[in-house]
C-alpha atoms as a PDB file:
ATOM      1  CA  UNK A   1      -8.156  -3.199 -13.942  1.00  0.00           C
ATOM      2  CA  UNK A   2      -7.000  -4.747 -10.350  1.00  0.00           C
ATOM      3  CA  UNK A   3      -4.075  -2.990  -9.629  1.00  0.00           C
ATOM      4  CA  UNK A   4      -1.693  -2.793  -6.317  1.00  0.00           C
ATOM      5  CA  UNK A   5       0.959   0.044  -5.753  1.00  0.00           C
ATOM      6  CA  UNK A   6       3.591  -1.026  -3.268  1.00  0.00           C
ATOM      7  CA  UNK A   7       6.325   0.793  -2.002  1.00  0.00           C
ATOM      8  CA  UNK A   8       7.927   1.672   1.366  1.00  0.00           C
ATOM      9  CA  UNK A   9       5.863   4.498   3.746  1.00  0.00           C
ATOM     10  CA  UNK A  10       6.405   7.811   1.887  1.00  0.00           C
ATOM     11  CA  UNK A  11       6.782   6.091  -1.604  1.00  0.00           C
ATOM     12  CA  UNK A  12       4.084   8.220  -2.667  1.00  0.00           C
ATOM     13  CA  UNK A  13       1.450   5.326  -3.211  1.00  0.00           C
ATOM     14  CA  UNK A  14      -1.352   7.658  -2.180  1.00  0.00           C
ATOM     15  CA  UNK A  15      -0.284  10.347  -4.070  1.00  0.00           C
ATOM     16  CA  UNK A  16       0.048   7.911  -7.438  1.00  0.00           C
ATOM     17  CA  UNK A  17      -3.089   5.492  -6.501  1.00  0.00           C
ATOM     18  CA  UNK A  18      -5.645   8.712  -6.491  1.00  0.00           C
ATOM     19  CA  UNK A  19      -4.334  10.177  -9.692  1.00  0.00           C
ATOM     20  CA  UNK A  20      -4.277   6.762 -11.563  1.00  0.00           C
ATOM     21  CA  UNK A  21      -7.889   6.236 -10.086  1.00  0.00           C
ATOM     22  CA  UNK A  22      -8.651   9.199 -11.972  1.00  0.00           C
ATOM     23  CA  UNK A  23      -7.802   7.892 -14.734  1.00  0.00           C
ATOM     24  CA  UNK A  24      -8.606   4.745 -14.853  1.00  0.00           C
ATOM     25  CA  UNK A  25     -11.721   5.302 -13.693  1.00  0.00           C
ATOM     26  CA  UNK A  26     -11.744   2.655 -10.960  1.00  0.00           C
ATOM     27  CA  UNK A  27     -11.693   3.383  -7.037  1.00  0.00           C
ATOM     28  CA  UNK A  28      -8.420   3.524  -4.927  1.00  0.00           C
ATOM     29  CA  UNK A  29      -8.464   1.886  -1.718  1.00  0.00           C
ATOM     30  CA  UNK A  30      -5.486   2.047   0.731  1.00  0.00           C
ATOM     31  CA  UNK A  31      -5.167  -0.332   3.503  1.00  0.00           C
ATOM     32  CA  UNK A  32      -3.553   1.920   5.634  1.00  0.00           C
ATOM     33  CA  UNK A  33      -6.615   4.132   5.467  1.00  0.00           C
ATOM     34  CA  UNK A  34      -8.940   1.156   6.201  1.00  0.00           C
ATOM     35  CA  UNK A  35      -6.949   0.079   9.355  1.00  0.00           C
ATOM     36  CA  UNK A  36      -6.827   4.150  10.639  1.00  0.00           C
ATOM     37  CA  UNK A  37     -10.846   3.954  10.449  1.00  0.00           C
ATOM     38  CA  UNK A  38     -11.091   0.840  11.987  1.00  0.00           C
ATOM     39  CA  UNK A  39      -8.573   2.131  14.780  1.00  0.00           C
ATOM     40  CA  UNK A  40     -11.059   5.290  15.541  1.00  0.00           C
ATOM     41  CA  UNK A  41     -13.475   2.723  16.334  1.00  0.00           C
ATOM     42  CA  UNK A  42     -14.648   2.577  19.707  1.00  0.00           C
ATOM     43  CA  UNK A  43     -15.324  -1.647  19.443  1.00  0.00           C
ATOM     44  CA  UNK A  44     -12.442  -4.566  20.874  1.00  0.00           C
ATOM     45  CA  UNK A  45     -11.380  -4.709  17.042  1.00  0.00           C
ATOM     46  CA  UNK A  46     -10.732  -0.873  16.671  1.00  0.00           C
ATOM     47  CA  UNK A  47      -9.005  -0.661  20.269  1.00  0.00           C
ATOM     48  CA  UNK A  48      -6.343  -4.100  18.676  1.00  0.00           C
ATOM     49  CA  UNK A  49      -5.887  -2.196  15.317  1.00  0.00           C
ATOM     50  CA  UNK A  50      -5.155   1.101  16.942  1.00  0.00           C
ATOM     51  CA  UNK A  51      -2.422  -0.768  19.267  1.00  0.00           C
ATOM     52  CA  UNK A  52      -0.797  -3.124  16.586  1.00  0.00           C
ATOM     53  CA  UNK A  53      -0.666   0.138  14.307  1.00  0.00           C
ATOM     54  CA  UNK A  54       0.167   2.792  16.544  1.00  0.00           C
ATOM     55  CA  UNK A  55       3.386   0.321  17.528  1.00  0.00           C
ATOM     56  CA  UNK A  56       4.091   0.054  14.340  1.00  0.00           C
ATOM     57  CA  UNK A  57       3.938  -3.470  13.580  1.00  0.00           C
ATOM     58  CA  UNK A  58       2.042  -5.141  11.222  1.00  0.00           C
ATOM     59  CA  UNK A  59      -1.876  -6.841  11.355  1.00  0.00           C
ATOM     60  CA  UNK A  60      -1.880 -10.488  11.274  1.00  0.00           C
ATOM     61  CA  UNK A  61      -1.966 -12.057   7.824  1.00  0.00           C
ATOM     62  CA  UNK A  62      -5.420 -14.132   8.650  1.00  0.00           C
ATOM     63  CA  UNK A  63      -6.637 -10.624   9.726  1.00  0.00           C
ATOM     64  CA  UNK A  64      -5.392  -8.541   7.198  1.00  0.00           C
ATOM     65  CA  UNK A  65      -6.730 -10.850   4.450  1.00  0.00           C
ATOM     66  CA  UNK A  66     -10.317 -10.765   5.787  1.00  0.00           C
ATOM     67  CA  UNK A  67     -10.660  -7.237   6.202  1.00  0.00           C
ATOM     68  CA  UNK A  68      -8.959  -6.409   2.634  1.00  0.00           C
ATOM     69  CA  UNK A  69     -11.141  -8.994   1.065  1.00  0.00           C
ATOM     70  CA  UNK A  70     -14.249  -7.937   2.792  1.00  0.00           C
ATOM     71  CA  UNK A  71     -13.963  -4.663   1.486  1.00  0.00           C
ATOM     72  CA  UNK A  72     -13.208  -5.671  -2.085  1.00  0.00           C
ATOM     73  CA  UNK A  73     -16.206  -7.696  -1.744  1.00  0.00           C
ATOM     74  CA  UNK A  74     -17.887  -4.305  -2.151  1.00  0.00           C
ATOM     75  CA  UNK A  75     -19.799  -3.510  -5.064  1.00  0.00           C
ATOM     76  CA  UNK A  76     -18.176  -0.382  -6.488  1.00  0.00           C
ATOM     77  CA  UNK A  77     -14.813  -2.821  -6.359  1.00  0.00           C
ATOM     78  CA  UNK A  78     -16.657  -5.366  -8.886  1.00  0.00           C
ATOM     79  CA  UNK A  79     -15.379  -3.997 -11.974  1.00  0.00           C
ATOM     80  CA  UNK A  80     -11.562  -3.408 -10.460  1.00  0.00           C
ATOM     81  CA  UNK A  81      -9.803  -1.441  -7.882  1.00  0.00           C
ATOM     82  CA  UNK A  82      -6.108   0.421  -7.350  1.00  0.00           C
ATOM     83  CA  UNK A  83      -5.309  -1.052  -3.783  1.00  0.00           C
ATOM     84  CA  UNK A  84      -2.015   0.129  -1.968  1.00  0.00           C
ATOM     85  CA  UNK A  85      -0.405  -1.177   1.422  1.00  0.00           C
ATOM     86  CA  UNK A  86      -1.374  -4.415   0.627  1.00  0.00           C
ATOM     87  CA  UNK A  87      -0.505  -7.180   0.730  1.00  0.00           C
ATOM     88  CA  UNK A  88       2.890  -7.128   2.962  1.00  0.00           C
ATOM     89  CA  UNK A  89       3.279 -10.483   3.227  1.00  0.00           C
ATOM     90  CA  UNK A  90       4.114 -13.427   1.214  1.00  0.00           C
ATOM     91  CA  UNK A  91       1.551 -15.517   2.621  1.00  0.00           C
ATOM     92  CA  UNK A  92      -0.970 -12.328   1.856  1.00  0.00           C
ATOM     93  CA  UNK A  93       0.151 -12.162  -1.473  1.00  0.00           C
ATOM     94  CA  UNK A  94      -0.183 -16.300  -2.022  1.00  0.00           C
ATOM     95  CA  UNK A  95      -3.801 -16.627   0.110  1.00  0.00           C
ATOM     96  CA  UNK A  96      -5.137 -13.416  -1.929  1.00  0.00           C
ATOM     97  CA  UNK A  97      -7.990 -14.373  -4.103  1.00  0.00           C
ATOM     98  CA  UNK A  98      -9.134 -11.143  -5.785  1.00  0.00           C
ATOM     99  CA  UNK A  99      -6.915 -11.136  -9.051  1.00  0.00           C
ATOM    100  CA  UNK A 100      -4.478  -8.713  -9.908  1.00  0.00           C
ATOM    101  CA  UNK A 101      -3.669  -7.657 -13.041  1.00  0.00           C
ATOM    102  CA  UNK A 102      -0.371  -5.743 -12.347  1.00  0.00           C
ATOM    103  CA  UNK A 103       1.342  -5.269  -8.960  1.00  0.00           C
ATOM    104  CA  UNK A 104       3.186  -1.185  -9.262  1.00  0.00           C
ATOM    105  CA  UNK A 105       6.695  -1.117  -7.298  1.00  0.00           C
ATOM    106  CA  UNK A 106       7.382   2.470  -6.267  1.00  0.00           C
ATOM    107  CA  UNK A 107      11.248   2.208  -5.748  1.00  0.00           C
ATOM    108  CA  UNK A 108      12.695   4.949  -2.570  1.00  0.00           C
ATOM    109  CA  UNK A 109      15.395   4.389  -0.874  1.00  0.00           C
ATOM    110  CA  UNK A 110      14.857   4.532   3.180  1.00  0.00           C
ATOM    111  CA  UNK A 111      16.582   7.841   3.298  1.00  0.00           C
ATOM    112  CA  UNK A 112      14.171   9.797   0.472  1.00  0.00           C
ATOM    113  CA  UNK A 113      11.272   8.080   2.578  1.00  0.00           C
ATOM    114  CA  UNK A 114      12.509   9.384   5.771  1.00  0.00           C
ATOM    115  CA  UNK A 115      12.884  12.685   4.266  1.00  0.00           C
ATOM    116  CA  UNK A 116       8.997  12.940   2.937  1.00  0.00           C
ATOM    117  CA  UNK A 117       7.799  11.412   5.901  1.00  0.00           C
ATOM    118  CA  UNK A 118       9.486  13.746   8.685  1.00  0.00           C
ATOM    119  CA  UNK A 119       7.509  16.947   7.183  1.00  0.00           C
ATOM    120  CA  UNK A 120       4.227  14.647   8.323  1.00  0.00           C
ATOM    121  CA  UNK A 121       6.282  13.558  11.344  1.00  0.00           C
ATOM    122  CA  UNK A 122       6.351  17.384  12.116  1.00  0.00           C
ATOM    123  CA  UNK A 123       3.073  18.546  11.037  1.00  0.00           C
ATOM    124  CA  UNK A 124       1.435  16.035  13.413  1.00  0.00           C
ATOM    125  CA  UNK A 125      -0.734  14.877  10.932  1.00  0.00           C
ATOM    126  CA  UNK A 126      -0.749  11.113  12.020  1.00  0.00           C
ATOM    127  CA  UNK A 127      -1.308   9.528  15.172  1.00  0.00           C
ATOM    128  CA  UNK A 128       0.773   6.439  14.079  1.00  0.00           C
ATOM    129  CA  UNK A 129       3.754   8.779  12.493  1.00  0.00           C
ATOM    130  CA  UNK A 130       6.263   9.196  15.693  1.00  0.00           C
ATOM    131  CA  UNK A 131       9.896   8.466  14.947  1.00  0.00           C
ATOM    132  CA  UNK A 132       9.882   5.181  16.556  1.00  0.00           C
ATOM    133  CA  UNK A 133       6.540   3.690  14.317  1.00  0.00           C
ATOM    134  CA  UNK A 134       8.290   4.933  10.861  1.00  0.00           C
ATOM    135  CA  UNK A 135      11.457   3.476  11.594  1.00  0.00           C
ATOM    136  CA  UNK A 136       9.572  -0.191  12.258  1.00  0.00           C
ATOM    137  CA  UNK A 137       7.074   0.149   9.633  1.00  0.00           C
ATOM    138  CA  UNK A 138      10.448   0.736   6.796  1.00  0.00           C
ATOM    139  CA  UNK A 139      12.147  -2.473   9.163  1.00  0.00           C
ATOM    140  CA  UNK A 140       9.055  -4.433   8.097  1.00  0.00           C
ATOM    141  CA  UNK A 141       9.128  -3.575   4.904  1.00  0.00           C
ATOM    142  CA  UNK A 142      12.900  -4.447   4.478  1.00  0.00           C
ATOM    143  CA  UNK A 143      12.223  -7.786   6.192  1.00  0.00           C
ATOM    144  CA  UNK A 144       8.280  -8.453   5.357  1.00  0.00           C
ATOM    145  CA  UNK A 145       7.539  -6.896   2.044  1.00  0.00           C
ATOM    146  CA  UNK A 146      10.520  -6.793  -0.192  1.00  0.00           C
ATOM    147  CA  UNK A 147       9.756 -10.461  -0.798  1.00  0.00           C
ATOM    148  CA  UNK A 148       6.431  -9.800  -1.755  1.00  0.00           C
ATOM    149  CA  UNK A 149       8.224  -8.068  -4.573  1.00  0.00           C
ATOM    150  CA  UNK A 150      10.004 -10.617  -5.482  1.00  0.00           C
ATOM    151  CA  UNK A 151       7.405 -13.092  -5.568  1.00  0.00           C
ATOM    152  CA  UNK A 152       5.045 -10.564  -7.606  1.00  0.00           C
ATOM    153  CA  UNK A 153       8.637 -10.007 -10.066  1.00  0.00           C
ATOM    154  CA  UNK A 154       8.271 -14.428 -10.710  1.00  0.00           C
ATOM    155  CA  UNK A 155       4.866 -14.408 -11.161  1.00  0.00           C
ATOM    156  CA  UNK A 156       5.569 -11.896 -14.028  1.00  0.00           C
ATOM    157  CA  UNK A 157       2.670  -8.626 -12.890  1.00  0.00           C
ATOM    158  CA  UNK A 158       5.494  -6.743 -11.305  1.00  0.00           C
ATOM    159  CA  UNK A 159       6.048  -3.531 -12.957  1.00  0.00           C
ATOM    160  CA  UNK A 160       9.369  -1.667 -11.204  1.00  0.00           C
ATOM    161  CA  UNK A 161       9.020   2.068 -11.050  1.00  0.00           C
ATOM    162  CA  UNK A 162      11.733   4.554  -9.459  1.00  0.00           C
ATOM    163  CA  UNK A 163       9.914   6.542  -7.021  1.00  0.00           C
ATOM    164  CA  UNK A 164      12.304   9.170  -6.959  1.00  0.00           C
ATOM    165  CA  UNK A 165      11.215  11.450  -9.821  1.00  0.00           C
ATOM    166  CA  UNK A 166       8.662  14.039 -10.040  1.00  0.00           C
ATOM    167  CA  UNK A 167       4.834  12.851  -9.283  1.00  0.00           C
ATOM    168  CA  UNK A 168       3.957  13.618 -13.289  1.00  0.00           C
ATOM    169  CA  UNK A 169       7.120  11.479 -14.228  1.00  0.00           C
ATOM    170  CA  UNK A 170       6.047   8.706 -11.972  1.00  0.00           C
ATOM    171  CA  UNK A 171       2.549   8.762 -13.156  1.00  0.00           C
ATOM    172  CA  UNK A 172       3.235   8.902 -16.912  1.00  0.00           C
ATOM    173  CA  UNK A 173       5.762   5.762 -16.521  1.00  0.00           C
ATOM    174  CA  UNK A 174       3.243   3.626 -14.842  1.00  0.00           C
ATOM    175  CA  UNK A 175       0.709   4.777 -17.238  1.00  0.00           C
ATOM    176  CA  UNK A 176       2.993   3.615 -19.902  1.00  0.00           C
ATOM    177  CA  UNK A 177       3.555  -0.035 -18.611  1.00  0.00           C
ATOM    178  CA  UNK A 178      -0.296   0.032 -17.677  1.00  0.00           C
ATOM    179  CA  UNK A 179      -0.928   0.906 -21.500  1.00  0.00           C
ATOM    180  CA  UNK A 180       1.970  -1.852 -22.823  1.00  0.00           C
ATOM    181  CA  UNK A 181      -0.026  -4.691 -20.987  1.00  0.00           C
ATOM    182  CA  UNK A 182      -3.405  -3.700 -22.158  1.00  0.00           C
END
């Protein structure tokens, strides 16, 4: 199973991509996560990613599509993968040659993702996670990533979910539409 969650930062994608990992049985991989190790590295790529992400903004498509697709090149992503915060772009989604078999939509409104995200605003957990950084990164969703969406909605592997329940109702309604595809 190939398998992307998007959603706007605080959708829970993390929180939904480990459990269904679990049981699917296939690794989750976030890009976010990828780009935040990258950024700790002391090398002229890790010292760009930390900039572009700490502002905010978003890696260059080219970019972005060579480091996701390096990664899936992986062995333990052979047999499939749950991949979230990728891709944010229409040009990502149309240049991305891995396969998907469904693309998960985790529906939150910009003020419920606010809300989750200013207890890790507060907690300091994040370097990237100032005021200033969330409010871009929802911008460029709004303008970047909702028509990814739609363009994953035509191509017919778009399953909506609302984002706004509890984690086990979330879970069990994606496992549902996972299950009705099958």
């Amino acid at each position: 199973m190939k398998l992307i969650i998007i959603g706007i930062q605080g959708a829970g994608k993390s929180t939904q991509g480990n459990l269904l990992s679990e049981k699917l049985k296939v690794p989750y991989l976030s890009s976010g996560h990828i780009f935040r190790q990258m950024a700790k590295e002391k090398t002229p790529a890790g010292r760009y990613i930390k900039e572009v992400v700490n502002s905010g903004a978003l890696i260059p498509d080219d970019k972005t599509l060579e480091i996701i697709e390096d990664y899936l090149g992986r062995s333990e992503y052979q047999t499939g993968y749950i991949l979230d915060g990728f891709p944010r772009t229409v040009a990502q989604a149309k240049k991305f040659t891995n396969g998907i078999d469904k693309v998960v939509y985790l529906k939150v409104s910009d003020k419920e993702a606010l809300w989750r995200l200013s207890g890790r605003f507060e907690e300091g957990i994040r370097e990237d996670n100032t005021l200033q950084a969330l409010r871009k990164r929802i911008e460029l969703f709004h303008e970047k990533t909702e028509p990814v969406i739609s363009y994953f909605r035509r191509r017919g592997i778009l399953v909506e979910i609302d984002g706004e329940r509890s984690i086990n109702a979330i879970f069990k309604d994606i496992i549902s539409h996972i299950n009705k595809s099958r």
